[in-house]
C-alpha atoms as a PDB file:
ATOM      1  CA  UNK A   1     116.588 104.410  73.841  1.00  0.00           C
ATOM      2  CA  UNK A   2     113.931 105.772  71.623  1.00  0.00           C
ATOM      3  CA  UNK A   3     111.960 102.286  70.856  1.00  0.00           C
ATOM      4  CA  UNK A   4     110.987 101.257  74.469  1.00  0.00           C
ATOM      5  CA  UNK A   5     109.368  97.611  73.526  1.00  0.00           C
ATOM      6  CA  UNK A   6     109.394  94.541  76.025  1.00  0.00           C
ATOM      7  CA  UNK A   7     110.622  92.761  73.179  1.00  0.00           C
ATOM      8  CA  UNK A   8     113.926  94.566  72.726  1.00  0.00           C
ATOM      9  CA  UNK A   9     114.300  94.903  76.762  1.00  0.00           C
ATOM     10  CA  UNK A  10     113.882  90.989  76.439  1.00  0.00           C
ATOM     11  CA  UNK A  11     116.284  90.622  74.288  1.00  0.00           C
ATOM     12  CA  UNK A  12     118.668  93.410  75.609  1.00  0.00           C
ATOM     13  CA  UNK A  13     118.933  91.073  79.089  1.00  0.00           C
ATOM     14  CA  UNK A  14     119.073  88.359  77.463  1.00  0.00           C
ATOM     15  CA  UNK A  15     117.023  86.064  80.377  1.00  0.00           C
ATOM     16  CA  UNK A  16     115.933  86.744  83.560  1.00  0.00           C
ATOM     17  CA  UNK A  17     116.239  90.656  85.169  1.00  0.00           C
ATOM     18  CA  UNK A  18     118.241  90.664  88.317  1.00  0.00           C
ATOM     19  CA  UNK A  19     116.249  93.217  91.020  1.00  0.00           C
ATOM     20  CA  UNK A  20     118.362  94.058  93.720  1.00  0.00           C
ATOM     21  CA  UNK A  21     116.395  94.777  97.101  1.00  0.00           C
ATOM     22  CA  UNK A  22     116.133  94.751 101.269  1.00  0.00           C
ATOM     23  CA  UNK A  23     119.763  95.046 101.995  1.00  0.00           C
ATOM     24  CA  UNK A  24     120.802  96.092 106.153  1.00  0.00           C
ATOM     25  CA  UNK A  25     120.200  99.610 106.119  1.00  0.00           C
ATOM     26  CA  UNK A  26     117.422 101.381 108.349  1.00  0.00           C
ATOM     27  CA  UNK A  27     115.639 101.621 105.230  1.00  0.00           C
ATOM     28  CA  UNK A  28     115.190  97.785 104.540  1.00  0.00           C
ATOM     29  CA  UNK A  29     111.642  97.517 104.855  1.00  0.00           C
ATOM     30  CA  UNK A  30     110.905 100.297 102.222  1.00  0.00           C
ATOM     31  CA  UNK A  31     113.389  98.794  99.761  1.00  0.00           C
ATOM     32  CA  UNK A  32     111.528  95.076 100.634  1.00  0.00           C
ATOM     33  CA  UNK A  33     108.450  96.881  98.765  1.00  0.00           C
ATOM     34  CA  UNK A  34     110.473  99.024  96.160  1.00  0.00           C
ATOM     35  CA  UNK A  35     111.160  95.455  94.911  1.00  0.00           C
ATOM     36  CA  UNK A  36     108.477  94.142  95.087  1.00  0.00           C
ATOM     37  CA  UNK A  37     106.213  96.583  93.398  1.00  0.00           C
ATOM     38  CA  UNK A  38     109.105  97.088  90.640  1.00  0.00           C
ATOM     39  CA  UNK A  39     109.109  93.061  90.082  1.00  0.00           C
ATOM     40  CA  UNK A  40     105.570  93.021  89.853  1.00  0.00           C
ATOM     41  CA  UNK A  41     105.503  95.656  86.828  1.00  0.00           C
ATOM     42  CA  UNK A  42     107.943  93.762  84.869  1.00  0.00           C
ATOM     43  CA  UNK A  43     105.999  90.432  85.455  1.00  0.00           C
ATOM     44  CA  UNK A  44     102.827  92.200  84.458  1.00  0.00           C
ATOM     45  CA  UNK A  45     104.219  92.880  81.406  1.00  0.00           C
ATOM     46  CA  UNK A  46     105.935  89.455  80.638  1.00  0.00           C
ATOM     47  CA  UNK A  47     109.515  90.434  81.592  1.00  0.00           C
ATOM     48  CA  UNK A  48     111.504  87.037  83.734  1.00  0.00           C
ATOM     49  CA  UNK A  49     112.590  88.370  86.942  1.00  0.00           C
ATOM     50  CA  UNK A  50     114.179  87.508  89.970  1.00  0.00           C
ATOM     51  CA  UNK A  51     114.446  89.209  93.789  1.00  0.00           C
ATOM     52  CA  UNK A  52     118.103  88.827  95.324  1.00  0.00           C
ATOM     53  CA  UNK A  53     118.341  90.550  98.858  1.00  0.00           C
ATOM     54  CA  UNK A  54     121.680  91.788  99.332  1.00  0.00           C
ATOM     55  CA  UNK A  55     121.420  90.597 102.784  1.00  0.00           C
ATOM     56  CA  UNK A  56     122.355  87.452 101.592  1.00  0.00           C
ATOM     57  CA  UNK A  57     126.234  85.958 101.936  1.00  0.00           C
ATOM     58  CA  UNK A  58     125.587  84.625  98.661  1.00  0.00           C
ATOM     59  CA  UNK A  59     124.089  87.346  96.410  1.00  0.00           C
ATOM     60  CA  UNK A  60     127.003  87.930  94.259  1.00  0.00           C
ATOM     61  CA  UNK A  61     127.481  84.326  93.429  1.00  0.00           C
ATOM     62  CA  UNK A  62     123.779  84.113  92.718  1.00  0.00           C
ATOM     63  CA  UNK A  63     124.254  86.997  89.897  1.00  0.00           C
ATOM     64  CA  UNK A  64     127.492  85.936  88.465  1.00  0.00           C
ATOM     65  CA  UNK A  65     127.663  84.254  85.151  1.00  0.00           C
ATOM     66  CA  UNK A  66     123.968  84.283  84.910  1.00  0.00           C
ATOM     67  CA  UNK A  67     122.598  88.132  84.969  1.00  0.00           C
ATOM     68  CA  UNK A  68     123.566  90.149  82.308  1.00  0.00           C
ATOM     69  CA  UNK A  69     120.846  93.164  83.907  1.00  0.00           C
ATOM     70  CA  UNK A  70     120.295  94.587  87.183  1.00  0.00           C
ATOM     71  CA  UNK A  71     117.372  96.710  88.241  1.00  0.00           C
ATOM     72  CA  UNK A  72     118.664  98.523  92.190  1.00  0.00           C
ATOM     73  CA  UNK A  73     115.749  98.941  94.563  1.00  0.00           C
ATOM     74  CA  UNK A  74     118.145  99.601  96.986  1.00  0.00           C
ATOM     75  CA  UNK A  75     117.784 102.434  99.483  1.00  0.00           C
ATOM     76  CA  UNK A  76     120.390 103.692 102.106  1.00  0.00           C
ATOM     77  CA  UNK A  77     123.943 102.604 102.857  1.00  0.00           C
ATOM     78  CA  UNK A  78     125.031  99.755 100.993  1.00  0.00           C
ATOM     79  CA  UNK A  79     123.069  99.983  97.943  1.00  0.00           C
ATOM     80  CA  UNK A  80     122.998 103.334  97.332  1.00  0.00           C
ATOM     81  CA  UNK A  81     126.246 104.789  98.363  1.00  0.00           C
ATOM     82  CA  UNK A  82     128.037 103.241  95.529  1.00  0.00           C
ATOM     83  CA  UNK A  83     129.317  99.626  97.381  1.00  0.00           C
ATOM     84  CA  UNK A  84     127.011  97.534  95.423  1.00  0.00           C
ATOM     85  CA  UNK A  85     127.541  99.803  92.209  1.00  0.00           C
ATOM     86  CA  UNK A  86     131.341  99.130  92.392  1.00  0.00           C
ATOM     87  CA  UNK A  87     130.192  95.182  93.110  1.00  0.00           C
ATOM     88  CA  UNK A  88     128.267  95.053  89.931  1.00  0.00           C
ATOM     89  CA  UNK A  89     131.318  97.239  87.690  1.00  0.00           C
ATOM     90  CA  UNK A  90     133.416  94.197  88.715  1.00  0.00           C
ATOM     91  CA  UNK A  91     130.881  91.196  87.772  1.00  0.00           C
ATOM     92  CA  UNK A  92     130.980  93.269  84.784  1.00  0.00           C
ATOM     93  CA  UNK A  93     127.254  93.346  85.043  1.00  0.00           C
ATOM     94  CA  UNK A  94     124.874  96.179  83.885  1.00  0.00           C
ATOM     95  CA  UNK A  95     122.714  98.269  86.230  1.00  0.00           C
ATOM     96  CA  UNK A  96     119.962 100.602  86.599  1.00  0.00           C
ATOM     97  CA  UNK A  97     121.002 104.411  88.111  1.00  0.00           C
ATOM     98  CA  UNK A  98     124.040 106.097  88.775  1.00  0.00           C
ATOM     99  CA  UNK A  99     127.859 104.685  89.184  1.00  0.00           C
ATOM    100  CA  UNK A 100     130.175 104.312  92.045  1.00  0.00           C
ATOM    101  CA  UNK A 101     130.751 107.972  92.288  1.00  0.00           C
ATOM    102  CA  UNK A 102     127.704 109.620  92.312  1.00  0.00           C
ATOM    103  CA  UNK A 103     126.216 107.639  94.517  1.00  0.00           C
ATOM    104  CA  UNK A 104     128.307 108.050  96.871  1.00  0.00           C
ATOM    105  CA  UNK A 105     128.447 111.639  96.873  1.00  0.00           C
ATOM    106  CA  UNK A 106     124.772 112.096  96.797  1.00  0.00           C
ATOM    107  CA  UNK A 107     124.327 109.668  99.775  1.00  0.00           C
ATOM    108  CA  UNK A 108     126.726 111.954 101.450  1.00  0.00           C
ATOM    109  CA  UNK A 109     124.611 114.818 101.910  1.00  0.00           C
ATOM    110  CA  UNK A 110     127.207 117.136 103.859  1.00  0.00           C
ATOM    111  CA  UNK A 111     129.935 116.620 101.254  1.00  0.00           C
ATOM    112  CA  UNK A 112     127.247 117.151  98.496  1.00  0.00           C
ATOM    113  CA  UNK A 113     126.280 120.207 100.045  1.00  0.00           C
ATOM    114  CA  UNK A 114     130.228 121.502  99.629  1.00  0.00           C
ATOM    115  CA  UNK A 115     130.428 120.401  96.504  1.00  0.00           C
ATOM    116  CA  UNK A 116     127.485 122.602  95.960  1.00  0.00           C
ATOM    117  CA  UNK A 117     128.901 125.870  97.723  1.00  0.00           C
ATOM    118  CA  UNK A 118     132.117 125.268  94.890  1.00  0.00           C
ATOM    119  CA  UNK A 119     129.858 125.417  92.266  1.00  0.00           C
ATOM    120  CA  UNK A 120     127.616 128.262  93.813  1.00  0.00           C
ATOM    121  CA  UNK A 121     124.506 126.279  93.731  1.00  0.00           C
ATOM    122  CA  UNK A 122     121.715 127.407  96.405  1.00  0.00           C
ATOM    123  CA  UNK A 123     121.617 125.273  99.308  1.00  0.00           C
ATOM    124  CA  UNK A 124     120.942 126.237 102.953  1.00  0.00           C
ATOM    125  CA  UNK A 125     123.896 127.095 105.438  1.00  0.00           C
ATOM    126  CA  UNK A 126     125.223 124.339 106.973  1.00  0.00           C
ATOM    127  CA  UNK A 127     127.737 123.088 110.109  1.00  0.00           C
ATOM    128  CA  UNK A 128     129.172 119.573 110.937  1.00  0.00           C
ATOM    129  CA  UNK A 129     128.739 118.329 114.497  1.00  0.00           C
ATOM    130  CA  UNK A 130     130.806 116.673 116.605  1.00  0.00           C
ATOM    131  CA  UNK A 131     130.636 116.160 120.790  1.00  0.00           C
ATOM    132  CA  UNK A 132     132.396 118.974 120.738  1.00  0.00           C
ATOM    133  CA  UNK A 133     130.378 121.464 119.134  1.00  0.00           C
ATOM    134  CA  UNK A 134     129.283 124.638 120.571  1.00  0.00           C
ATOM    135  CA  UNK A 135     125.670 124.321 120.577  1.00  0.00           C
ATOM    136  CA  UNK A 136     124.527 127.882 121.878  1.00  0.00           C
ATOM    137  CA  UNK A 137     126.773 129.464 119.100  1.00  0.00           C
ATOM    138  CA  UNK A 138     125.292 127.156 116.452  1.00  0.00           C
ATOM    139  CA  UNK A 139     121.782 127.951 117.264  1.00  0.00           C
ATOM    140  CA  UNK A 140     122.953 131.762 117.545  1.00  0.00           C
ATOM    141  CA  UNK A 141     124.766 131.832 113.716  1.00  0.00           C
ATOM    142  CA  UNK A 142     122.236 129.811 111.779  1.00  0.00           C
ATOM    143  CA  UNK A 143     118.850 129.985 114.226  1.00  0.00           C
ATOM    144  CA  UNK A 144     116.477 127.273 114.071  1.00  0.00           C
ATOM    145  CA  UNK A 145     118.197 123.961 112.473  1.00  0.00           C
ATOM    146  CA  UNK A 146     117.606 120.533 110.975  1.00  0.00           C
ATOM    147  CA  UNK A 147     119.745 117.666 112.320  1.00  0.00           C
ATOM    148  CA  UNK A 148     120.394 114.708 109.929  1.00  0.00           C
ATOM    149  CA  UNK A 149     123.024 112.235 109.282  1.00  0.00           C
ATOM    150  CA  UNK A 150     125.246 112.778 106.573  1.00  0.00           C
ATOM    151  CA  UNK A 151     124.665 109.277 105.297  1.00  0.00           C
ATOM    152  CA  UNK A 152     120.815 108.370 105.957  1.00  0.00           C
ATOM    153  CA  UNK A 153     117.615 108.424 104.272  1.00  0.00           C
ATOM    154  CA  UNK A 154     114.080 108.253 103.988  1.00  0.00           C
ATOM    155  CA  UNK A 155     114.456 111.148 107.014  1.00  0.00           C
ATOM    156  CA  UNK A 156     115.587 108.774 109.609  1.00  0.00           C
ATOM    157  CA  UNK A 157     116.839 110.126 112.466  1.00  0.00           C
ATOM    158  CA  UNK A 158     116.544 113.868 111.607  1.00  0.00           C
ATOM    159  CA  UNK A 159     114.964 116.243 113.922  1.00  0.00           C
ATOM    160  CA  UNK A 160     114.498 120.110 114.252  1.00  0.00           C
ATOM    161  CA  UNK A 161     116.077 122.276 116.928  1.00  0.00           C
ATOM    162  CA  UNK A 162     115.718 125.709 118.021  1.00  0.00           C
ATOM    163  CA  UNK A 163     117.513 125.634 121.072  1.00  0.00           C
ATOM    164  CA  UNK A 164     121.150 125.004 122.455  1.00  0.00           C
ATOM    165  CA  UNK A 165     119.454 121.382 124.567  1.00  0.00           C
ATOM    166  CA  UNK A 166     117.477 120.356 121.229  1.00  0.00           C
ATOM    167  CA  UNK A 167     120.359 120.478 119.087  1.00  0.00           C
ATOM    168  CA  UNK A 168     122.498 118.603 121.489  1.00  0.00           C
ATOM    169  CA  UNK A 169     119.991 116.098 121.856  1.00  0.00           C
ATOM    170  CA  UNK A 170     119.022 115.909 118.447  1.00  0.00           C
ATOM    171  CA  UNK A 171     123.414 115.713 117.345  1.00  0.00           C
ATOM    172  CA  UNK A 172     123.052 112.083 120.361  1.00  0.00           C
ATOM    173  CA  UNK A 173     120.291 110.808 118.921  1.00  0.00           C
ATOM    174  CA  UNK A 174     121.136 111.541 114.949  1.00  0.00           C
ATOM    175  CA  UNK A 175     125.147 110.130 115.235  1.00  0.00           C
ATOM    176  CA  UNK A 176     124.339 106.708 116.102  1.00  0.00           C
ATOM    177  CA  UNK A 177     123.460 106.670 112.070  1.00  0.00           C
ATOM    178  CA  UNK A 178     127.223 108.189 111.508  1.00  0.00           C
ATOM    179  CA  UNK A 179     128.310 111.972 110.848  1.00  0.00           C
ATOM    180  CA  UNK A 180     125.735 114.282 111.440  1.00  0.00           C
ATOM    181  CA  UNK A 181     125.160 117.939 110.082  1.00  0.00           C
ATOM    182  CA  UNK A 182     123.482 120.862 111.289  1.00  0.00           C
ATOM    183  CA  UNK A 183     121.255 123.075 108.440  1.00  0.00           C
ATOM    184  CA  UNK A 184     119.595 126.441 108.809  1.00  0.00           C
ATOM    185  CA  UNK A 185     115.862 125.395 109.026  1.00  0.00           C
ATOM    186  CA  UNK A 186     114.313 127.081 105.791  1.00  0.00           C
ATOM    187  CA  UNK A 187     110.454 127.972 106.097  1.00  0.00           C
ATOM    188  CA  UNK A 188     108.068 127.719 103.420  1.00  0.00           C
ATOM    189  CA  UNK A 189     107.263 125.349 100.505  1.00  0.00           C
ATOM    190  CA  UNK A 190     108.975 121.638  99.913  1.00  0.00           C
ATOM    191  CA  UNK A 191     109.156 120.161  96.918  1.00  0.00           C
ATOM    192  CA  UNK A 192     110.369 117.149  95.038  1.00  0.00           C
ATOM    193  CA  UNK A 193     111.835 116.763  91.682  1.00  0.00           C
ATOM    194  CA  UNK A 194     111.940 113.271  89.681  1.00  0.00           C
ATOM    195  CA  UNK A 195     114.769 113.575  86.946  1.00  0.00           C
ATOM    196  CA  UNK A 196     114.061 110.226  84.122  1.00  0.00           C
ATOM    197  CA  UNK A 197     116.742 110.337  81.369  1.00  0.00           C
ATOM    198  CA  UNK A 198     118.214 113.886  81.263  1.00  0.00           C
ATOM    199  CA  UNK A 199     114.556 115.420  81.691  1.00  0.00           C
ATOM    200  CA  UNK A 200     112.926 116.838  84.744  1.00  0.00           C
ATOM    201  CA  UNK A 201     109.539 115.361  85.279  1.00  0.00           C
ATOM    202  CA  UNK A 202     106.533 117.709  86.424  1.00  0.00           C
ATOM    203  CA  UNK A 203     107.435 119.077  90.297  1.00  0.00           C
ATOM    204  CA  UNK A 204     105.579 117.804  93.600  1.00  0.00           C
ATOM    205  CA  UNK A 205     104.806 120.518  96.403  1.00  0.00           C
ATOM    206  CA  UNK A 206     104.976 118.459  99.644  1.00  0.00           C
ATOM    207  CA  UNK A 207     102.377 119.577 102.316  1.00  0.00           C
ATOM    208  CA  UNK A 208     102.170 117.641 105.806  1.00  0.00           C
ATOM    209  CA  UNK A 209     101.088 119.024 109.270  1.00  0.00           C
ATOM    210  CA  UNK A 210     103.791 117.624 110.529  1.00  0.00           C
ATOM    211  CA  UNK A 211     107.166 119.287 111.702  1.00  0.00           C
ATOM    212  CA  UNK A 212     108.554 118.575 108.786  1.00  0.00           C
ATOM    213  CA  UNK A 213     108.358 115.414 105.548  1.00  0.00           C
ATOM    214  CA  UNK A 214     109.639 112.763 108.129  1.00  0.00           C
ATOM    215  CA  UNK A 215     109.459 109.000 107.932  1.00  0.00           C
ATOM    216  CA  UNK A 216     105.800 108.745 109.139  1.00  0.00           C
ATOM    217  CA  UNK A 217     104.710 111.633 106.415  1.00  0.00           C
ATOM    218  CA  UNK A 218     106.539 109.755 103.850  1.00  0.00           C
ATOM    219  CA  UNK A 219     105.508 106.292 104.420  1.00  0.00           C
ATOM    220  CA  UNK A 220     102.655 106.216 106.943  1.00  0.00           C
ATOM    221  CA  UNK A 221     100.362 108.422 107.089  1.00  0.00           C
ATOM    222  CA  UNK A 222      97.487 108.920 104.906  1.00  0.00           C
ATOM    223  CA  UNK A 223      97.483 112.459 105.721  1.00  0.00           C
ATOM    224  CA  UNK A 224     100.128 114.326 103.305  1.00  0.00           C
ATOM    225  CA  UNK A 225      99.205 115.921 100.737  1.00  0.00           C
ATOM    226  CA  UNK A 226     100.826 115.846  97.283  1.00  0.00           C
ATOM    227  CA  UNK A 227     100.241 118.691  94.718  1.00  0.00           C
ATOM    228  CA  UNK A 228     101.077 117.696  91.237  1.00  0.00           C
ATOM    229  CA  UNK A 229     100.803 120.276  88.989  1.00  0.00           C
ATOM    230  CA  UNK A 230     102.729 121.895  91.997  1.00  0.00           C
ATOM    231  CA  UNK A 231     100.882 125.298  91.922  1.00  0.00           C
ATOM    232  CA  UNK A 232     104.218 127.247  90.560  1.00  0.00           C
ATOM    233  CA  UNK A 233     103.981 129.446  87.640  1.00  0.00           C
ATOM    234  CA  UNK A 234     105.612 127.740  84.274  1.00  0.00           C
ATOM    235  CA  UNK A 235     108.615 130.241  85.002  1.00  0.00           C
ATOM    236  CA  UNK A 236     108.740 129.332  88.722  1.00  0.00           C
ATOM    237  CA  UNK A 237     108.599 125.495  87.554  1.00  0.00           C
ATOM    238  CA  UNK A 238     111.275 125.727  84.771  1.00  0.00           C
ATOM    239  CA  UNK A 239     113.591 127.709  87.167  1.00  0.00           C
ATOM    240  CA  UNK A 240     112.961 124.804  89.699  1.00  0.00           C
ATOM    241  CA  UNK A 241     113.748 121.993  87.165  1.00  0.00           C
ATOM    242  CA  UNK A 242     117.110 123.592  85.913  1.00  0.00           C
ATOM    243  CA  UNK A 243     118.266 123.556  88.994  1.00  0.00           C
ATOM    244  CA  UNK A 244     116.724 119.963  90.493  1.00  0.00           C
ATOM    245  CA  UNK A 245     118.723 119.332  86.720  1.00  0.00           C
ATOM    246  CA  UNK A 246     122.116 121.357  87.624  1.00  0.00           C
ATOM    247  CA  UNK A 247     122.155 119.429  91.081  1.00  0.00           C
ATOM    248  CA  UNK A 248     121.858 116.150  89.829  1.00  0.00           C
ATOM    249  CA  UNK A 249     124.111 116.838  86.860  1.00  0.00           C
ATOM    250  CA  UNK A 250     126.895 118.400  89.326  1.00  0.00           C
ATOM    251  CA  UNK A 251     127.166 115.041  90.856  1.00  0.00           C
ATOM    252  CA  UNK A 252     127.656 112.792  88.198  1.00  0.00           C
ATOM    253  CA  UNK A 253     124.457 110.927  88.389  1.00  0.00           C
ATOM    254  CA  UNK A 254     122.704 109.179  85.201  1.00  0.00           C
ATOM    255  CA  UNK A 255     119.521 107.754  84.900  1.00  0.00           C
ATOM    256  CA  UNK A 256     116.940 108.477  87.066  1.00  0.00           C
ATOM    257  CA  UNK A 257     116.963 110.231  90.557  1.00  0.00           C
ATOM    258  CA  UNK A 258     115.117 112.546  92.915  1.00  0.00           C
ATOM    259  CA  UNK A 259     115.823 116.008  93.927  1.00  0.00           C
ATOM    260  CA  UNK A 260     114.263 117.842  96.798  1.00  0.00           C
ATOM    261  CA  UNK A 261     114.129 121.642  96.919  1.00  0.00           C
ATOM    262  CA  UNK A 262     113.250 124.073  99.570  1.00  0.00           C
ATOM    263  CA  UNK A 263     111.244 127.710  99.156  1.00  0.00           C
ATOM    264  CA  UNK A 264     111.924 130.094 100.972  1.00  0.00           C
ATOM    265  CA  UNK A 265     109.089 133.099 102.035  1.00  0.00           C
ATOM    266  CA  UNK A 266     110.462 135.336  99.247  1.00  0.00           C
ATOM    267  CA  UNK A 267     110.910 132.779  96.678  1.00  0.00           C
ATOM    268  CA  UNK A 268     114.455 131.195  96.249  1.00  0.00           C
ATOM    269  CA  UNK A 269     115.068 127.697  96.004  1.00  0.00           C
ATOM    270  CA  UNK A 270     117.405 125.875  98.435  1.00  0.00           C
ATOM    271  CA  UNK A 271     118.570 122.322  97.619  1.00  0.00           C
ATOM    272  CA  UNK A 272     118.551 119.321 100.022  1.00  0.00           C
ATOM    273  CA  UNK A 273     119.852 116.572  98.490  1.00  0.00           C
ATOM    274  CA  UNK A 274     119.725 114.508  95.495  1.00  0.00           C
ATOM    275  CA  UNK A 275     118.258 110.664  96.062  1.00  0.00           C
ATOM    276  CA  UNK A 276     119.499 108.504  93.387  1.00  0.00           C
ATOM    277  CA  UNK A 277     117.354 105.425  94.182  1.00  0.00           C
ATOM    278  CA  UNK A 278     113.840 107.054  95.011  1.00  0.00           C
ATOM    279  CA  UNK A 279     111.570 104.805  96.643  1.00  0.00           C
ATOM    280  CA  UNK A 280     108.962 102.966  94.624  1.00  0.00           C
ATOM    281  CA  UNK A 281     106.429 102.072  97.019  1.00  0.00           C
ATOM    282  CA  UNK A 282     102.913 103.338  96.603  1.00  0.00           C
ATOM    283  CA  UNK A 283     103.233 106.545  98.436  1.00  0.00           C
ATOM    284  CA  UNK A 284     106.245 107.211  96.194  1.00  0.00           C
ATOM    285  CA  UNK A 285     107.044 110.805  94.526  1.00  0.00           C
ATOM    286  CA  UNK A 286     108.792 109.236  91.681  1.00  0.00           C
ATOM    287  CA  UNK A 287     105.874 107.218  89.940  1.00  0.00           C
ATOM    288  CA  UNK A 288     103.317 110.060  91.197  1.00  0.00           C
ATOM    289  CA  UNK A 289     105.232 112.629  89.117  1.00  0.00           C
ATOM    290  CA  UNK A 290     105.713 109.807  85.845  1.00  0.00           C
ATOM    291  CA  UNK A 291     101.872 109.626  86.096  1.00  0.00           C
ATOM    292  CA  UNK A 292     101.926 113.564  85.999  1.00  0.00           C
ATOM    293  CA  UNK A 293     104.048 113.647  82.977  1.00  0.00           C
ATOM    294  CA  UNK A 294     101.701 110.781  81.058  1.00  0.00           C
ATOM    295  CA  UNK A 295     103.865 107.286  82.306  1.00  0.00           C
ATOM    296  CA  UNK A 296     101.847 104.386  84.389  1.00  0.00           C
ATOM    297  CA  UNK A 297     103.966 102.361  86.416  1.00  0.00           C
ATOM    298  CA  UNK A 298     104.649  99.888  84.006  1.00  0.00           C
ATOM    299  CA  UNK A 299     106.120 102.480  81.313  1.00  0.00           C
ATOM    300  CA  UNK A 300     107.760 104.002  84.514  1.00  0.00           C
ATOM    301  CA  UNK A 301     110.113 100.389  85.187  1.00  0.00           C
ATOM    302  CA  UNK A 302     110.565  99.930  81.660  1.00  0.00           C
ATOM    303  CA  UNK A 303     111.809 103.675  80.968  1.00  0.00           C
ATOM    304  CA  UNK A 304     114.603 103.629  84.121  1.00  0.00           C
ATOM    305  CA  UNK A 305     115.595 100.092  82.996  1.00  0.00           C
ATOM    306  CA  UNK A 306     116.049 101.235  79.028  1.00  0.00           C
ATOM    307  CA  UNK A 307     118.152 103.987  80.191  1.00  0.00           C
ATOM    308  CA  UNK A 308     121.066 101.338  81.706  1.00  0.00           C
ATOM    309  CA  UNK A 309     120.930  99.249  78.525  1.00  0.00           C
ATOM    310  CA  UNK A 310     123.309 100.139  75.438  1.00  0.00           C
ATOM    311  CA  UNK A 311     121.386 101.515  72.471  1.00  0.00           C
ATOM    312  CA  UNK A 312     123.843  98.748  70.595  1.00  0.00           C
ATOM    313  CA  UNK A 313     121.723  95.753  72.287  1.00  0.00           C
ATOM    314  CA  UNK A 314     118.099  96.799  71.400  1.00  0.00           C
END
């Protein structure tokens, strides 16, 4: 939508905008303050809204047959695999993000990460685990490792392993979240890219002292550093975005989204995984790299929510 106004997004919803938040995933609290910071930019700027936690028995009922719009500040399993997508195709209601389908491939980060291999796209080697893995022989083919669930975010439960006892600790602690993958620890530069609409917004290099961007770098600590411009060259950048760009394109996802990216010493970019509900707290990537790119919060909410409305209603 070209003509971003709060009079035509009024209009568009026709009433009050639904924002769907907290859920029962590990990431609960986060998503508690997604939605809250989200519903306090549309209120700033004289948009009706109302919270529903999807904790609640009756949150469908409560958006039936009086919601036409949902904004998802959902984050984890059952908001952002595609459970409460499908939900909201069958209210017939409208909603901010990607559909059933790509978000449930991109909260599946091991079958992303195949999908990815089919369609040669860069992404460090990988190995499912299971209690009966060989350890030793998985630390001898891919060498130091990242554990993480297939199905998790916001970093929880990941850990790095060098070592046949780490990785088998790391594989107990990681699978009480589900499936759990093994993937060749790459070392050098993280980085982050915010996709709005089809574009690539400016890169984020990622610098914390920590093993690696975990849940307490992410959301705690006052110590991380975010570089935005990134430091890359504008060739180095634009090769980055095409391919934050080709990932999130390769997975069917619309909207808005996040990307994360590794560098390697000599320069190559490995993808992660693609988040297609980024957090929106206020040590979030996505609004640092709309600032970047010349959007304040406000314009931010109003821009992700535009792109879920039909051009035919504004």
């Amino acid at each position: 939508m070209s003509d971003i106004t709060v009079a035509n997004i009024n209009r568009a919803i026709g009433g009050k905008l639904a924002v769907l938040l907290g859920g029962r995933s590990a990431e609960r609290e986060i998503s508690l303050k997604s939605g809250a910071a989200v519903m306090a930019a549309f209120e700033r700027q004289g948009i009706a809204v109302e919270g529903i936690d999807v904790a609640d028995a009756n949150w469908m009922q409560r958006l039936s047959g009086e919601f036409k719009q949902v904004f998802i500040a959902l984050h984890g399993p059952g908001g952002e695999d595609g459970t409460v997508q499908g939900a909201l195709e069958c209210l017939d209601i409208a909603y901010t993000g990607s559909g059933v389908m790509a978000s449930a491939l991109a909260m599946d980060k091991f079958r992303c990460k195949l999908l990815w291999l089919g369609m040669d796209l860069s992404t460090p080697r990988f190995v499912e685990l299971t209690a009966d893995s060989d350890w030793q022989g998985i630390i001898d083919d891919l060498g130091p490792v990242i554990v993480k669930p297939a199905c998790e975010g916001s970093s929880i439960g990941m850990a790095r392993a060098a070592s046949a006892a780490e990785l088998a600790d790391a594989w107990q602690n990681a699978q009480a979240y589900g499936r759990v993958f093994a993937e060749q620890w790459i070392s050098g530069s993280e980085y982050t890219v915010a996709i709005l609409n089809n574009k690539a917004l400016p890169a984020i290099k990622l610098e914390t002292d920590a093993a690696f961007y975990d849940f307490n770098a992410k959301y705690i600590s006052d110590e991380t550093r975010y570089l935005c411009p990134c430091g890359l060259s504008a060739a180095e950048e634009q090769e980055l975005s095409e391919l934050a760009l080709a990932a999130f394109s390769s997975l069917g996802c619309a909207g808005w989204g996040r990307v994360d990216v590794m560098r390697d010493a000599a320069g190559k970019f490995y993808l992660l995984e693609v988040n297609t509900v980024p957090g929106m707290t206020d040590h979030s990537l996505v609004p640092m790299a709309a600032k970047q790119a010349g959007l304040n919060f406000e314009q931010l909410v109003l821009a992700i929510l535009a792109g879920s409305i039909k051009a035919d209603l504004v």
